[in-house]
C-alpha atoms as a PDB file:
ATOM      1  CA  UNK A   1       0.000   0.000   0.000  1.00  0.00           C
ATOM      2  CA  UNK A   2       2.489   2.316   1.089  1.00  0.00           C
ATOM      3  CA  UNK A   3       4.543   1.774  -2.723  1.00  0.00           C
ATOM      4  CA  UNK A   4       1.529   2.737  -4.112  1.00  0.00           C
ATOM      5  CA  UNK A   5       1.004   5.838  -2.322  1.00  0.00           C
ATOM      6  CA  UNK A   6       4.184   6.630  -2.816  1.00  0.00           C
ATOM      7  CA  UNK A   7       3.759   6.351  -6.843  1.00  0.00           C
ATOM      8  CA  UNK A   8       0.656   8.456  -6.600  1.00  0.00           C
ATOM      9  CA  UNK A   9       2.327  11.234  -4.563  1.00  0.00           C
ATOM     10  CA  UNK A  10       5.359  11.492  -6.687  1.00  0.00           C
ATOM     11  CA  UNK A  11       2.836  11.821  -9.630  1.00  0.00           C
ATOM     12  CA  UNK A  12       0.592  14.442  -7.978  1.00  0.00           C
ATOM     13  CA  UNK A  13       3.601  16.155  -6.804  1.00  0.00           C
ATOM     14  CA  UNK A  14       5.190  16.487 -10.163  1.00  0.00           C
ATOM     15  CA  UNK A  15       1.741  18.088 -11.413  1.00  0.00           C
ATOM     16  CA  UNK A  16       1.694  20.647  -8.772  1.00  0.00           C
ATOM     17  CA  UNK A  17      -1.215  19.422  -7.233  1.00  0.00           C
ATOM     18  CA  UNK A  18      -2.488  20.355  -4.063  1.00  0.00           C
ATOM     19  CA  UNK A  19      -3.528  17.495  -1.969  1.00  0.00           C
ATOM     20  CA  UNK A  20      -2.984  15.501   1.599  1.00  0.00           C
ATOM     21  CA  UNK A  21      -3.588  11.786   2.839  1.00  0.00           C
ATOM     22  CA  UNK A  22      -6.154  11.201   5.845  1.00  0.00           C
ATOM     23  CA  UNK A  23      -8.439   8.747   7.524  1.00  0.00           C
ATOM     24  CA  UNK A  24      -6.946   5.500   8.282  1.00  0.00           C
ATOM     25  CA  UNK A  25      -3.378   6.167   6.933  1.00  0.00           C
ATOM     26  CA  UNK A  26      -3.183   9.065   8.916  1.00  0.00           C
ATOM     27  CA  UNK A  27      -4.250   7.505  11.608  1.00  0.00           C
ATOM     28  CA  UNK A  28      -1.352   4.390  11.313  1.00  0.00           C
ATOM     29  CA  UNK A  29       1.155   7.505  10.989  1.00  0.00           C
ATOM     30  CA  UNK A  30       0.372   8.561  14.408  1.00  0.00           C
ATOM     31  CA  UNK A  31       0.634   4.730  15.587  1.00  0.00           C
ATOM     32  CA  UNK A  32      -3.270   4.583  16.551  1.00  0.00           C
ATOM     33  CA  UNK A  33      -4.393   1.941  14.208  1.00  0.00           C
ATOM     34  CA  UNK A  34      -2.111  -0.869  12.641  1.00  0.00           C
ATOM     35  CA  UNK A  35      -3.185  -1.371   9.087  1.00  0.00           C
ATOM     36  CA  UNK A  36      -4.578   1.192   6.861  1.00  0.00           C
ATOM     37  CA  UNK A  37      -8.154   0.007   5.022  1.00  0.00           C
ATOM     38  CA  UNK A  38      -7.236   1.963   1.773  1.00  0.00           C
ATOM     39  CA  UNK A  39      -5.957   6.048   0.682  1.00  0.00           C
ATOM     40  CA  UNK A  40      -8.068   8.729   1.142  1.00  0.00           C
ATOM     41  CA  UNK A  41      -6.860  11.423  -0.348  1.00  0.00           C
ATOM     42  CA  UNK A  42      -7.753  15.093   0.239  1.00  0.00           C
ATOM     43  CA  UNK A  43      -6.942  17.447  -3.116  1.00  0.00           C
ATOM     44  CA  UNK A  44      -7.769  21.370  -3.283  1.00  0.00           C
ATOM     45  CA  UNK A  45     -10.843  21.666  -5.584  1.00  0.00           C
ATOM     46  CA  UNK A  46      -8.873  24.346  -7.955  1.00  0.00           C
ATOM     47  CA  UNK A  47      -6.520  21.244  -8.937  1.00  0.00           C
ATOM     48  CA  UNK A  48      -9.193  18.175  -9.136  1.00  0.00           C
ATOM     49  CA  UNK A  49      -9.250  17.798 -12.927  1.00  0.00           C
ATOM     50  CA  UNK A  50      -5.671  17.451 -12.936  1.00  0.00           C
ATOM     51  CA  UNK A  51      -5.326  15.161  -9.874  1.00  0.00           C
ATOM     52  CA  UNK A  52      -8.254  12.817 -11.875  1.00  0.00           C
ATOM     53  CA  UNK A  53      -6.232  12.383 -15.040  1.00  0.00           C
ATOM     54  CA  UNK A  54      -3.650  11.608 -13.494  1.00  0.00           C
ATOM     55  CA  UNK A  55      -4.857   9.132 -11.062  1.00  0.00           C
ATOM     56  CA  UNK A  56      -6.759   7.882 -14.368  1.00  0.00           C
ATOM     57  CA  UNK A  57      -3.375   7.145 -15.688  1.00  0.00           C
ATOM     58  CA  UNK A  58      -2.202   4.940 -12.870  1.00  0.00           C
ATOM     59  CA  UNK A  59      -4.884   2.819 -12.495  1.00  0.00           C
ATOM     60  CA  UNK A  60      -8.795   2.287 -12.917  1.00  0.00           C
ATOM     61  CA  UNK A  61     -11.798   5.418 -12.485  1.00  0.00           C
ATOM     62  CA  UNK A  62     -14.530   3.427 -10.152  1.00  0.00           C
ATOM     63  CA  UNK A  63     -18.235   4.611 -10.961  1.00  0.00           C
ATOM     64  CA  UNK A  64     -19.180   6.330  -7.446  1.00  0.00           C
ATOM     65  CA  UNK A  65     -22.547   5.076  -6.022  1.00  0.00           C
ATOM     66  CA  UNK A  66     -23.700   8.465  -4.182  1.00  0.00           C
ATOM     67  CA  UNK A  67     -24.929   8.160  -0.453  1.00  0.00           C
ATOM     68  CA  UNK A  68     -26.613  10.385   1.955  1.00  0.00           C
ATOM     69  CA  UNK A  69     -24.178  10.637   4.077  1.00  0.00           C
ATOM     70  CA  UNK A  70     -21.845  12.897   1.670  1.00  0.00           C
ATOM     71  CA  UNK A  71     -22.929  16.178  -0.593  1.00  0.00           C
ATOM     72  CA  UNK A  72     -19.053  16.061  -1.548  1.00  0.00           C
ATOM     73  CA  UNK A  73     -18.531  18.468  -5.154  1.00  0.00           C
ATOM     74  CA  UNK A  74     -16.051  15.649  -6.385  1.00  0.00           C
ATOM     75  CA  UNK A  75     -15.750  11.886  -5.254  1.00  0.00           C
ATOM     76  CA  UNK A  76     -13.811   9.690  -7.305  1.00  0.00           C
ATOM     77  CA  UNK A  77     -12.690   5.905  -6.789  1.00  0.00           C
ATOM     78  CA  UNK A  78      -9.896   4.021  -7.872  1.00  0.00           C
ATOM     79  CA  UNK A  79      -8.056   1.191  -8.003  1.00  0.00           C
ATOM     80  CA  UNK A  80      -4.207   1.111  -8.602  1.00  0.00           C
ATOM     81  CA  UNK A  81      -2.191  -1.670  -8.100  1.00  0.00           C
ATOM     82  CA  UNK A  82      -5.455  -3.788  -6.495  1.00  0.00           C
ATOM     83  CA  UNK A  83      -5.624  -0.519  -3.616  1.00  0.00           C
ATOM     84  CA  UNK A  84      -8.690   1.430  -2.853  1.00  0.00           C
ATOM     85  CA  UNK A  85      -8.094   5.035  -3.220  1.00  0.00           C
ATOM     86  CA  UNK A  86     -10.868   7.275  -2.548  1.00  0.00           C
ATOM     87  CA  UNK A  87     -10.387  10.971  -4.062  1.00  0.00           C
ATOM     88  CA  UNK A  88     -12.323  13.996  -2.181  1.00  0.00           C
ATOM     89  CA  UNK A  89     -12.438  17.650  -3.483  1.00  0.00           C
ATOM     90  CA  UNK A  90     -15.124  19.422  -1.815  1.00  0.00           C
ATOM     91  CA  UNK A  91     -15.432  17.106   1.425  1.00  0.00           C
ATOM     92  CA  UNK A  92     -19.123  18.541   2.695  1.00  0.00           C
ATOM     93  CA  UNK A  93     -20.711  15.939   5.012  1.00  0.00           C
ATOM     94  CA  UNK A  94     -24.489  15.720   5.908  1.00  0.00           C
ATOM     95  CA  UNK A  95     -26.192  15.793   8.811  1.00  0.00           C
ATOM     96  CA  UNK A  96     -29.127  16.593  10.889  1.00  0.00           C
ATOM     97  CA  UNK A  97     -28.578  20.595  10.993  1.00  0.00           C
ATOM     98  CA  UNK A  98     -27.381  20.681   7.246  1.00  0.00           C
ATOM     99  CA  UNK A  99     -24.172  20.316   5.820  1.00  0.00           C
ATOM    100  CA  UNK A 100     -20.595  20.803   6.988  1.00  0.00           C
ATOM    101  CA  UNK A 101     -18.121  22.190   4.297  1.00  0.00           C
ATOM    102  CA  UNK A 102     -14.489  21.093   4.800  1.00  0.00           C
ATOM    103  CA  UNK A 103     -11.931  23.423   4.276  1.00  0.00           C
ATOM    104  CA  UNK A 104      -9.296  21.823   2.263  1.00  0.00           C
ATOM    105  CA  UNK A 105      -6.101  24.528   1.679  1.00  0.00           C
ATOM    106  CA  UNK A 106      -2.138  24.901   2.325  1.00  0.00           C
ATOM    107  CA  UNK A 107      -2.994  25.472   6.050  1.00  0.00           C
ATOM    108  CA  UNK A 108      -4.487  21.659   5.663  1.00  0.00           C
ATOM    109  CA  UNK A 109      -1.259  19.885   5.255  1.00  0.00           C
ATOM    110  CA  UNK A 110       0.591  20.172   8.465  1.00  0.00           C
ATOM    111  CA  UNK A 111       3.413  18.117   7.701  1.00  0.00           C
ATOM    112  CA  UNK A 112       5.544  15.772   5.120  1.00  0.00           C
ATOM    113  CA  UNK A 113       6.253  12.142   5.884  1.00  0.00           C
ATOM    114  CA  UNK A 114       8.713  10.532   3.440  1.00  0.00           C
ATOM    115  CA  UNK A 115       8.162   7.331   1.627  1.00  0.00           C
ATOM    116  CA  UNK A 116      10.769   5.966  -0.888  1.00  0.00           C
ATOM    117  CA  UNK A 117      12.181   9.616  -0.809  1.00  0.00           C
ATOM    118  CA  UNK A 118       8.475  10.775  -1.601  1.00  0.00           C
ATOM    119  CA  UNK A 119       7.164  13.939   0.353  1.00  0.00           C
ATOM    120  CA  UNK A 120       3.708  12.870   1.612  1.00  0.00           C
ATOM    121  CA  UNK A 121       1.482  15.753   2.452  1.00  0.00           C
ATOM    122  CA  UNK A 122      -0.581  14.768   5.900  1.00  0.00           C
ATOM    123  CA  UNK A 123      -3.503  15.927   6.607  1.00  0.00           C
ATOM    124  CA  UNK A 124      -4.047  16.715  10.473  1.00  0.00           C
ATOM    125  CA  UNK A 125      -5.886  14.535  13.336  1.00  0.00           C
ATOM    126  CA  UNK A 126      -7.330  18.067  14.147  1.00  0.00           C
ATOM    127  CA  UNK A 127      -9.243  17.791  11.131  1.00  0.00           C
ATOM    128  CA  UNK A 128     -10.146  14.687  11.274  1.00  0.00           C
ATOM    129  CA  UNK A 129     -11.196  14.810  14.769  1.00  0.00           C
ATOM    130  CA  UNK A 130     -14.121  17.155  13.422  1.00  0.00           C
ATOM    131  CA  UNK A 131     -14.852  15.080  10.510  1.00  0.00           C
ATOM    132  CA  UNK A 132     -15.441  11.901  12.105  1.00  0.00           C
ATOM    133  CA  UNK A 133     -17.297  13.124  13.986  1.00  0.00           C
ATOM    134  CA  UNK A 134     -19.391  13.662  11.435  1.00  0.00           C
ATOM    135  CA  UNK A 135     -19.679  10.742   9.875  1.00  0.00           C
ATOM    136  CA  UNK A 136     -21.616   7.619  11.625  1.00  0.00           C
ATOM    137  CA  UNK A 137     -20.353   4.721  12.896  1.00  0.00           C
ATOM    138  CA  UNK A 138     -16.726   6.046  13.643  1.00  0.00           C
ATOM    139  CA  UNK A 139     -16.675   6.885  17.105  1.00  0.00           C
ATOM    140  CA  UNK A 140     -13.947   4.239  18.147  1.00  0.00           C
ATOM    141  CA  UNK A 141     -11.501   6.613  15.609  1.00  0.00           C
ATOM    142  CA  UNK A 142     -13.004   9.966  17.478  1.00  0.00           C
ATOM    143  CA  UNK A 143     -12.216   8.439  20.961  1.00  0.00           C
ATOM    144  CA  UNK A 144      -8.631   7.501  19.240  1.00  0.00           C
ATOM    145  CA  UNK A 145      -7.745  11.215  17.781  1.00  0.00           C
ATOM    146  CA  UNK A 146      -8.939  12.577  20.855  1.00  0.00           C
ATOM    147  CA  UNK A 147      -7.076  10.569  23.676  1.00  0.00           C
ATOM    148  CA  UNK A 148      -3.833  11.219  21.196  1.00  0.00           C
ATOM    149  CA  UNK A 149      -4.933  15.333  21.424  1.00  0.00           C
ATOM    150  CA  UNK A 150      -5.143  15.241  25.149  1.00  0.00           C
ATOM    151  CA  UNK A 151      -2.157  12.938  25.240  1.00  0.00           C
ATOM    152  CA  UNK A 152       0.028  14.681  23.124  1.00  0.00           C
ATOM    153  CA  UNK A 153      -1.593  18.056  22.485  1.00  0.00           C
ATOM    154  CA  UNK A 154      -3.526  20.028  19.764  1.00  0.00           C
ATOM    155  CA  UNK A 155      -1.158  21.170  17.536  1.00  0.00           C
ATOM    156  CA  UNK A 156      -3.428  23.193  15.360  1.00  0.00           C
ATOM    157  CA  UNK A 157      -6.359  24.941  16.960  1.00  0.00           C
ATOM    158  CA  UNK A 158      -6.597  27.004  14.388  1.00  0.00           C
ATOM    159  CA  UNK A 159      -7.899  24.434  12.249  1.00  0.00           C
ATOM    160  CA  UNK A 160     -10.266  23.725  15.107  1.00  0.00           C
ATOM    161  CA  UNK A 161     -11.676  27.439  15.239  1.00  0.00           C
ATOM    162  CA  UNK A 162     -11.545  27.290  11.525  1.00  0.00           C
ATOM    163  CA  UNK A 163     -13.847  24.150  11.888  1.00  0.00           C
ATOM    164  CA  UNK A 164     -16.296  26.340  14.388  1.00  0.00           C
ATOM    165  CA  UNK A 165     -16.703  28.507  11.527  1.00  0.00           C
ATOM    166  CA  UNK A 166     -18.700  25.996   9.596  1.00  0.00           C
ATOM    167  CA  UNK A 167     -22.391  24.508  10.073  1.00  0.00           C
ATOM    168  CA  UNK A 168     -21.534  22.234  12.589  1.00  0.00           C
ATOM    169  CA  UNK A 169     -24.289  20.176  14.784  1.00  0.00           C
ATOM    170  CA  UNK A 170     -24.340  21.864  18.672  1.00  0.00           C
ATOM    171  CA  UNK A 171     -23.011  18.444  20.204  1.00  0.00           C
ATOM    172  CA  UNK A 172     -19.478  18.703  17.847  1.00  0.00           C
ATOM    173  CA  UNK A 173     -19.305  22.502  18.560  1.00  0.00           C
ATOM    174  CA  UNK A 174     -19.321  21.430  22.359  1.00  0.00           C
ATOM    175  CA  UNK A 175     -16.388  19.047  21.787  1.00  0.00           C
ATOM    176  CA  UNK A 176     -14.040  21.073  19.792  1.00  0.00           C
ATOM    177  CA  UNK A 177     -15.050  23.625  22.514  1.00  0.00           C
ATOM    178  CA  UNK A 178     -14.224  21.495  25.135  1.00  0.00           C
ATOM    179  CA  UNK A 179     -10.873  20.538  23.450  1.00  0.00           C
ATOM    180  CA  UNK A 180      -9.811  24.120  23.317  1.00  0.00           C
ATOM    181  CA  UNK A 181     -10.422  24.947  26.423  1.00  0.00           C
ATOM    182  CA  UNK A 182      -8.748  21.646  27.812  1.00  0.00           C
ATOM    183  CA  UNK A 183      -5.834  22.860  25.402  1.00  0.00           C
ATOM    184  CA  UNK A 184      -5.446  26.477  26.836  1.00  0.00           C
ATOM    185  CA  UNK A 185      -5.589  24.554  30.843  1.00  0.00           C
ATOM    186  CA  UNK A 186      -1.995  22.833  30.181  1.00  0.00           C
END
């Protein structure tokens, strides 16, 4: 898996493209799960047609069966080298108040890991702590990014006042509340 992402991020790198890995591998670069599922990769929605053909040209474009959980602008499957990638410009996520809008920009990535010499642009737990939130059935990975966070620290609560910005259910705005408060007590 990792070879693979590596191949895809020198690719989108060469192109100039504008784009960071979450979810599970994210999560196995911060040592809270073992084995990534499959990529999920974040890409700025000014560079999506670009990102497409060339993730086109590494592999195979999955038709995307739409669900209600997601009013996402682009959401594009793949398959390269028998891997899952799922490809999100746009990440908006629906729920009972309406929908939340991801920001997806430079202030996204918050730092490079390397694989076979390959800068990988991360996304950050912060993020994701918000976003899974969002989406059901993932509360084992909430409890996860947010023991890490206590544990270790926020490291961007910017991204988490960014995130307060957006239509968010009362419930999340009470956590990433809670977190930032927590944050400012140490």
């Amino acid at each position: 898996m990792f070879s693979t992402l590596s191949n895809i991020g020198r690719e989108l790198n060469e192109n100039g493209i504008l784009w960071g890995v979450g979810a599970s591998v994210l999560l196995n670069h911060y040592g809270l799960i073992e084995k990534p599922n499959d990529i999920d990769i974040l890409i700025n929605l000014d560079d999506i047609q670009e990102a497409d053909m060339t993730l086109r040209s590494l592999g195979e474009k999955r038709i995307f069966e739409k669900t209600s959980t997601y009013s996402t602008e682009y959401f594009y499957e793949y398959i390269i080298n028998d891997i899952d990638i799922d490809v999100m410009a746009g990440l908006s996520i629906n729920h009972e108040k309406g929908i939340y809008r991801h920001v997806f920009d430079c202030q996204s990535i918050v730092k490079t890991a390397k694989i076979n010499d390959i800068d990988i642009p991360l996304t950050s737990l912060e993020d994701w702590y918000v976003i899974y939130q969002l989406i059901p059935n993932r509360k084992a990975k909430v409890k996860m990014i947010e023991n890490y966070l206590h544990s270790n620290g926020v490291q961007k609560p910017e991204l988490l006042k960014r995130a307060l910005k957006g239509n968010l259910p009362n419930n999340i705005r009470f956590n990433i509340k809670k977190m930032l408060r927590e944050e400012l007590e140490l």
